[in-house]
N, C-alpha and C. Protein backbone atom coordinates (compact mmCIF):
# COMPACT_ATOMS: atom_id res chain seq x y z
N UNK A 1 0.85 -1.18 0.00
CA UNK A 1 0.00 0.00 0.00
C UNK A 1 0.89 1.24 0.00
N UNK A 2 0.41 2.62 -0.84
CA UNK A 2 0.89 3.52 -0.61
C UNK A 2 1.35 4.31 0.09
N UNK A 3 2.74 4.85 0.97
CA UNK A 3 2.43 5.65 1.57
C UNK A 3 2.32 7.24 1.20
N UNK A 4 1.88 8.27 1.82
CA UNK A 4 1.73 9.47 1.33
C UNK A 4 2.60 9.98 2.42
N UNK A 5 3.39 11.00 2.26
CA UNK A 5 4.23 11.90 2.87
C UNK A 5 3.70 13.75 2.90
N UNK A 6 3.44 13.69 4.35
CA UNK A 6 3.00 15.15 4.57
C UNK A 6 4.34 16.05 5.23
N UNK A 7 4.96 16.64 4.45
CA UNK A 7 6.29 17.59 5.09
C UNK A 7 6.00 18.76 5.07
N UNK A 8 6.74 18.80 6.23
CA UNK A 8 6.67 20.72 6.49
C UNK A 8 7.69 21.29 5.72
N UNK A 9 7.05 22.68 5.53
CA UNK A 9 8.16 23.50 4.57
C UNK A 9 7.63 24.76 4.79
N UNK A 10 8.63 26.03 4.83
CA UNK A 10 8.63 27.10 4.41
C UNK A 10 8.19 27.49 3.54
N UNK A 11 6.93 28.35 3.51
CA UNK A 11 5.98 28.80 2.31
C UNK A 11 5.58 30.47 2.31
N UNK A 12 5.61 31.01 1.14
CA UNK A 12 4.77 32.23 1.29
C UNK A 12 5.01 33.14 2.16
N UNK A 13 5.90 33.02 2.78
CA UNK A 13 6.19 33.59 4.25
C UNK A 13 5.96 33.04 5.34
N UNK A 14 5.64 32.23 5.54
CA UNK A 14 4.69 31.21 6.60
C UNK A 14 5.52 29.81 6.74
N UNK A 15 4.37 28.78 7.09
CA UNK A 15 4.69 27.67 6.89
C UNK A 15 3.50 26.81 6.46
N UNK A 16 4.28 25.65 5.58
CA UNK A 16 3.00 24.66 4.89
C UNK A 16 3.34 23.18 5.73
N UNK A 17 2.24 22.83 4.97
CA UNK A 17 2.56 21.46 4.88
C UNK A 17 2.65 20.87 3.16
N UNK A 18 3.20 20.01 2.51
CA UNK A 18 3.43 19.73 1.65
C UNK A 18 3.17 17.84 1.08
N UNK A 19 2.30 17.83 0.26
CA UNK A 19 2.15 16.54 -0.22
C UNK A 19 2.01 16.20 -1.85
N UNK A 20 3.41 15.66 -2.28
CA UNK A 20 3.92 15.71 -3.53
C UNK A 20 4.63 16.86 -3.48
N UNK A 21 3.61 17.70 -5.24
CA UNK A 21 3.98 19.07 -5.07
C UNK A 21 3.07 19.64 -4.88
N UNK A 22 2.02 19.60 -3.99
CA UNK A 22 1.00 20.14 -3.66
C UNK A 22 0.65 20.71 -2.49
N UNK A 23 1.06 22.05 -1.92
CA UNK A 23 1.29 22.78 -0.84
C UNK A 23 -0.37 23.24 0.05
N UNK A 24 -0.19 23.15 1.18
CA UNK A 24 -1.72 23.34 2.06
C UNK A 24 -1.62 25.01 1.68
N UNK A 25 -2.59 25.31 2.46
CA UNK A 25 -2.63 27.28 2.74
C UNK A 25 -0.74 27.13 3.87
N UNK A 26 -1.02 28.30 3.95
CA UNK A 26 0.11 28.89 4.91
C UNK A 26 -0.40 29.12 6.37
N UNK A 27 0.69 28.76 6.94
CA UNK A 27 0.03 28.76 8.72
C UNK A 27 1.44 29.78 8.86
N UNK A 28 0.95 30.78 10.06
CA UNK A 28 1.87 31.47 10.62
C UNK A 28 3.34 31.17 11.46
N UNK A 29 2.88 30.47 11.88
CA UNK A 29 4.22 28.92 12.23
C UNK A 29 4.41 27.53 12.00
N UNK A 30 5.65 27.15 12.25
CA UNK A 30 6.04 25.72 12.13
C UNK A 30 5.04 24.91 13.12
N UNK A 31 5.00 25.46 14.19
CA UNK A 31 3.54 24.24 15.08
C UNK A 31 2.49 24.37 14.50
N UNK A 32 1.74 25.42 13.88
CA UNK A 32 0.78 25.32 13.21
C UNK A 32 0.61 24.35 12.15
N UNK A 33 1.34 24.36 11.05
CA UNK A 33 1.75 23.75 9.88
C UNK A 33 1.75 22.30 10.40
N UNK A 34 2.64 21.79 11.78
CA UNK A 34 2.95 20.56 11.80
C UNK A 34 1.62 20.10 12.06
N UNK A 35 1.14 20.74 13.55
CA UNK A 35 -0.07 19.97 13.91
C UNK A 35 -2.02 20.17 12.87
N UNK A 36 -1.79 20.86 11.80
CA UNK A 36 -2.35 20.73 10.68
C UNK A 36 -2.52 19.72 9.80
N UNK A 37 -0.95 19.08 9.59
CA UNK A 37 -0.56 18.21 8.86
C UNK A 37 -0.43 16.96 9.29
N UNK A 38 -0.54 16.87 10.42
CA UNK A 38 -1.40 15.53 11.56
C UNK A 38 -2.17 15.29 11.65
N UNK A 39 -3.54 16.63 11.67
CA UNK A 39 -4.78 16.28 11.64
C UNK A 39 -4.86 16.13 10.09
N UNK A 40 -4.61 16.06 9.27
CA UNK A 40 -4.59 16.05 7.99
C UNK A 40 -4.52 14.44 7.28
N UNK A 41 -3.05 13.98 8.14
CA UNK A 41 -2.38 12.90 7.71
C UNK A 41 -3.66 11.70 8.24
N UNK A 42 -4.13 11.96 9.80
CA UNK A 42 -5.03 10.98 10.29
C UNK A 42 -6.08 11.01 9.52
N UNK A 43 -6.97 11.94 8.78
CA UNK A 43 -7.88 12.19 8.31
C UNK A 43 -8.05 11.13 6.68
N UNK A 44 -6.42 11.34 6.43
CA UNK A 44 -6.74 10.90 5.39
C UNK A 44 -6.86 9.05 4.96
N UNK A 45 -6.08 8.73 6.58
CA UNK A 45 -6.49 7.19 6.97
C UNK A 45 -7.87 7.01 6.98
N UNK A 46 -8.55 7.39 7.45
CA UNK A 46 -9.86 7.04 7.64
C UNK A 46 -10.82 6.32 6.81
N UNK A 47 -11.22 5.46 7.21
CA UNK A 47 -12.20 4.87 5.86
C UNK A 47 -13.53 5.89 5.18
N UNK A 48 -13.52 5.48 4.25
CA UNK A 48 -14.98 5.69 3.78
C UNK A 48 -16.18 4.76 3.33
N UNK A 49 -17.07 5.13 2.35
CA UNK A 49 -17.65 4.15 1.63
C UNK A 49 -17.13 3.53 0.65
N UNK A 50 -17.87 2.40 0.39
CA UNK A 50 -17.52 1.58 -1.11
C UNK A 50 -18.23 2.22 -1.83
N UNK A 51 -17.82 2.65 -3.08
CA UNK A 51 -18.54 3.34 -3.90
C UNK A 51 -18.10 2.76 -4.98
N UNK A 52 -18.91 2.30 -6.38
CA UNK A 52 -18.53 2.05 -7.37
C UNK A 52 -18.14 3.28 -8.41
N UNK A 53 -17.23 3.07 -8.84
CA UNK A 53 -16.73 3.96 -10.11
C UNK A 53 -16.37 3.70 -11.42
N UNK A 54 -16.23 4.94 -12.24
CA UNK A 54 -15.54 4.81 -13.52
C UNK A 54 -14.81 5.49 -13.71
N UNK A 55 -13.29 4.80 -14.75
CA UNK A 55 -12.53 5.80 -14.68
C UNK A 55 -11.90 5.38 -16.18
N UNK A 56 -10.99 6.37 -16.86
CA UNK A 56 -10.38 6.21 -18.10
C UNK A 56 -9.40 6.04 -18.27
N UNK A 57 -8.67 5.02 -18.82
CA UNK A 57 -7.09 4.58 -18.52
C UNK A 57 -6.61 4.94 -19.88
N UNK A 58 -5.00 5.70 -19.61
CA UNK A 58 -4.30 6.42 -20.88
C UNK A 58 -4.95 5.92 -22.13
N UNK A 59 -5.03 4.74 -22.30
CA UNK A 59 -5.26 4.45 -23.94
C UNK A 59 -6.91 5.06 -24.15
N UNK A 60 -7.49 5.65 -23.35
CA UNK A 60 -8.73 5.90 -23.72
C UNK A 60 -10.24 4.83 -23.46
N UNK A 61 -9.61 4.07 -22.79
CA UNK A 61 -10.53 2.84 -22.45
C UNK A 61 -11.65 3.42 -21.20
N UNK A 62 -13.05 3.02 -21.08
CA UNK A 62 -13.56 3.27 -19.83
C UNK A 62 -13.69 1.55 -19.10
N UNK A 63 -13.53 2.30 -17.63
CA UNK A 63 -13.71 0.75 -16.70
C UNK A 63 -14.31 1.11 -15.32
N UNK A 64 -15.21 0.13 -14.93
CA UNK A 64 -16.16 0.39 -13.86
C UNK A 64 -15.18 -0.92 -12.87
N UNK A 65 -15.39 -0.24 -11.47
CA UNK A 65 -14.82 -1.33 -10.14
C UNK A 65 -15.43 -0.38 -9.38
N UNK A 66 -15.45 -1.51 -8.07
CA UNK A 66 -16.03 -1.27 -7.08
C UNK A 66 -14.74 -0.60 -5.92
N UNK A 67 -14.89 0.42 -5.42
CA UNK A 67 -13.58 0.83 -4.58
C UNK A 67 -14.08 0.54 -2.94
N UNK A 68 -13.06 0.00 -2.53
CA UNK A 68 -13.34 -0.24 -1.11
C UNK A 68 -13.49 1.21 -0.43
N UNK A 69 -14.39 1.67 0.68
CA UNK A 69 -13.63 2.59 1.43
C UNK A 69 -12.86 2.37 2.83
N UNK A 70 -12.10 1.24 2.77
CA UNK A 70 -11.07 0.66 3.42
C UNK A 70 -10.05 0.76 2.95
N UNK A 71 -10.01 1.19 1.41
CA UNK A 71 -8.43 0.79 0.99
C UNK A 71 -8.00 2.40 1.02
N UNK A 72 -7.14 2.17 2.35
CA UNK A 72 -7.34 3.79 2.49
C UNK A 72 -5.23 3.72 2.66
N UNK A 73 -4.43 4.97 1.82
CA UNK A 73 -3.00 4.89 2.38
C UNK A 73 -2.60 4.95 3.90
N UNK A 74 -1.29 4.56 4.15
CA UNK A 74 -0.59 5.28 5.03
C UNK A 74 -0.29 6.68 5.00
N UNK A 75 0.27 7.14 6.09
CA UNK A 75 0.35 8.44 5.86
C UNK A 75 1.65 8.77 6.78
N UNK A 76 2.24 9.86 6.65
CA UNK A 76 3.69 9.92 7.60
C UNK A 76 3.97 11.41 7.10
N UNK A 77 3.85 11.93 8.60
CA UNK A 77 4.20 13.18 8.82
C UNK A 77 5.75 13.45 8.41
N UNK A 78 6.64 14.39 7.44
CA UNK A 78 7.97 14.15 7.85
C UNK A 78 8.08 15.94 8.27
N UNK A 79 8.96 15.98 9.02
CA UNK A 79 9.53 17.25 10.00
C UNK A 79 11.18 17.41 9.99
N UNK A 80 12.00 17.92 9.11
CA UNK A 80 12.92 17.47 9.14
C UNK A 80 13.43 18.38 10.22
N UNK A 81 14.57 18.30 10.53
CA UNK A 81 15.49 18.80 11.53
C UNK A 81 15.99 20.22 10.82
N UNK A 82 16.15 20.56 9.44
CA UNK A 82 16.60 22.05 8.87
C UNK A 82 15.14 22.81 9.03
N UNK A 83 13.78 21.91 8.78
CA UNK A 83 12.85 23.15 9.29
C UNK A 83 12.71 23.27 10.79
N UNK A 84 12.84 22.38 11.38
CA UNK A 84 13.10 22.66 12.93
C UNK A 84 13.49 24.08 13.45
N UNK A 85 14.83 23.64 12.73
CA UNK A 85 16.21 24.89 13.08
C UNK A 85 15.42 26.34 12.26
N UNK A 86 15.13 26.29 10.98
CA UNK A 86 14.21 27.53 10.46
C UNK A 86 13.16 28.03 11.17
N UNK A 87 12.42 27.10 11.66
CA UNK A 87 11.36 27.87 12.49
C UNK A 87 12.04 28.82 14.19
N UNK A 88 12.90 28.08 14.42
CA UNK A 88 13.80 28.71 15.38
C UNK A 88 14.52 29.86 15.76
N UNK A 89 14.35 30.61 14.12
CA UNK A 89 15.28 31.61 13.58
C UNK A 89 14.72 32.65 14.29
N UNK A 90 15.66 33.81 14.76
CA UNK A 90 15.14 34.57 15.63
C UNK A 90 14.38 35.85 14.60
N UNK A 91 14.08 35.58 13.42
CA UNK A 91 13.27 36.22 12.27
C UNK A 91 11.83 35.60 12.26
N UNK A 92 11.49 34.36 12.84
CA UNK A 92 10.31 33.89 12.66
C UNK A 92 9.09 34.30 13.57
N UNK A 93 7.86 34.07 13.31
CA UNK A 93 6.70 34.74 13.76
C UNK A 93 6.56 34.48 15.14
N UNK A 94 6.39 35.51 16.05
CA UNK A 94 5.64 34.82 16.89
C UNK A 94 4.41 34.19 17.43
N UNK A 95 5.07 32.89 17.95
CA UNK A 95 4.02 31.74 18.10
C UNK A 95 2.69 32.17 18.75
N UNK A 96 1.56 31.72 18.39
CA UNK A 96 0.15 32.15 18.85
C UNK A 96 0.31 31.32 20.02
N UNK A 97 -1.01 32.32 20.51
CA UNK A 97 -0.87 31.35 21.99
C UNK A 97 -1.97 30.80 21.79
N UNK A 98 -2.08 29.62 22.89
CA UNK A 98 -2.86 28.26 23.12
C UNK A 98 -4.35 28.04 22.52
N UNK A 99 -4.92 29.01 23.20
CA UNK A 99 -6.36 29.02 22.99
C UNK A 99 -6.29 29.63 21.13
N UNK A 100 -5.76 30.03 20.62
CA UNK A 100 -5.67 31.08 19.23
C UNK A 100 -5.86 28.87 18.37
N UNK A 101 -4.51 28.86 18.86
CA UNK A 101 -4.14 27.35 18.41
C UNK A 101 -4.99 26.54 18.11
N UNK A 102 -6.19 26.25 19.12
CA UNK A 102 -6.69 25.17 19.57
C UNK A 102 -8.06 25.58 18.49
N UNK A 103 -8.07 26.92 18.34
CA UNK A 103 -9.57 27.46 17.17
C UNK A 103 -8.85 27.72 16.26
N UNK A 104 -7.84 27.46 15.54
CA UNK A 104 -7.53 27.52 14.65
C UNK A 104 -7.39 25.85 14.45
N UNK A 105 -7.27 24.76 14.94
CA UNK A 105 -7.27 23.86 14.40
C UNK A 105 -8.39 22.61 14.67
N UNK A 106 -9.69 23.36 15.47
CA UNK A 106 -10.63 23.32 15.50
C UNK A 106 -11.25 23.47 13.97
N UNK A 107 -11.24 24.65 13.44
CA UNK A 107 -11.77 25.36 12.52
C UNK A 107 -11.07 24.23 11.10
N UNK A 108 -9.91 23.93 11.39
CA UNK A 108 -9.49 23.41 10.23
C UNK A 108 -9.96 21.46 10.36
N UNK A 109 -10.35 21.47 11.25
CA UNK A 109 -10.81 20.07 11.59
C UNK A 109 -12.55 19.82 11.24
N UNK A 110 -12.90 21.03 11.60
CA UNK A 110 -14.83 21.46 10.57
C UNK A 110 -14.39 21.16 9.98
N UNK A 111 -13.60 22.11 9.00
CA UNK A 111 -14.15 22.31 7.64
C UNK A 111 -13.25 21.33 6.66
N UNK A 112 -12.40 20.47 7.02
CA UNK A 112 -12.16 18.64 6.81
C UNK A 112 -12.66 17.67 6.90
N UNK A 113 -13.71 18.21 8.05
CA UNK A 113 -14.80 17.02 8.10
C UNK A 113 -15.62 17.08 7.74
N UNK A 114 -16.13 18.52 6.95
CA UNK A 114 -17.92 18.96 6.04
C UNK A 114 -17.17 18.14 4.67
N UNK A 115 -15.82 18.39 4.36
CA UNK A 115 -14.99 18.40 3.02
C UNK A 115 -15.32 16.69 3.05
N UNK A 116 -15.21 16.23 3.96
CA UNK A 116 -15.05 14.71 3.34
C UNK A 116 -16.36 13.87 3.78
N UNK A 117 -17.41 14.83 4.35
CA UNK A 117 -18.45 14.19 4.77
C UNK A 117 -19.24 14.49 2.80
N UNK A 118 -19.24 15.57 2.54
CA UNK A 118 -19.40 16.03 0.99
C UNK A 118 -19.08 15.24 0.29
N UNK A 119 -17.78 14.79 0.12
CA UNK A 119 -17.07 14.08 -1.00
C UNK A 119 -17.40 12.64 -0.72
C-alpha cells in the first residue's frame, strides 16, 4: 500500500505542509503547519464508503470497479530537523498562543470534516 508523505516547509512567508507538489494554505508557524498536517495525515487514513466507479485509462478505455472505502493509504508526517532549526530563527513569527491554536485547528478540523463528509 501507498504511503503518502505530509512535510513541512517554508511557504509564502509562513509555513506549509506539503504533499507531492502540492502545498496546504500557509500557517503562521512551524507548530501550526505541523499539527495541521497531523490532523490532515489521520484524516486521510480514515475509511470511507464503497462506492462504485468509472474511470479512463491512458489508452482511452472506460472501466467500472467497485472501490473499497477501506483501501485507504498510510500516511507519515515528515519534520525534518533544517525546518526545525528555520522555524527557530530569531526572524520567525511569533508563536500564537494556546487558545488562538486550539480554534484555529478546531476550525481546520470542521471544515475537513464537512470536506469529506461532501465528497
Amino acid at each position: 500500500m501507498a504511503t503518502i508523505r505530509y512535510e513541512i516547509v517554508e511557504h509564502d512567508g509562513g509555513w506549509a505542509y506539503k504533499v507531492d507538489d502540492v502545498f496546504s494554505e500557509t500557517f503562521p508557524t512551524h507548530d501550526d503547519a505541523l499539527a495541521a498536517a497531523e490532523i490532515a495525515a489521520r484524516h486521510h487514513e480514515l475509511p470511507g464508503s464503497t462506492e462504485a466507479i468509472e474511470f479512463q485509462d491512458p489508452a482511452g478505455r472506460w472501466h467500472e470497479q467497485v472501490a473499497s472505502g477501506f483501501d485507504r493509504p498510510h500516511t507519515r508526517v515528515v519534520d525534518t530537523q533544517d525546518a526545525r532549526d528555520a522555524a527557530e530563527r530569531p526572524d520567525s513569527p511569533e508563536p500564537r498562543r494556546p487558545l488562538q491554536t486550539v480554534l484555529v485547528l478546531a476550525g481546520l478540523g470542521l471544515a475537513i470534516g464537512y470536506f469529506l463528509r461532501r465528497h
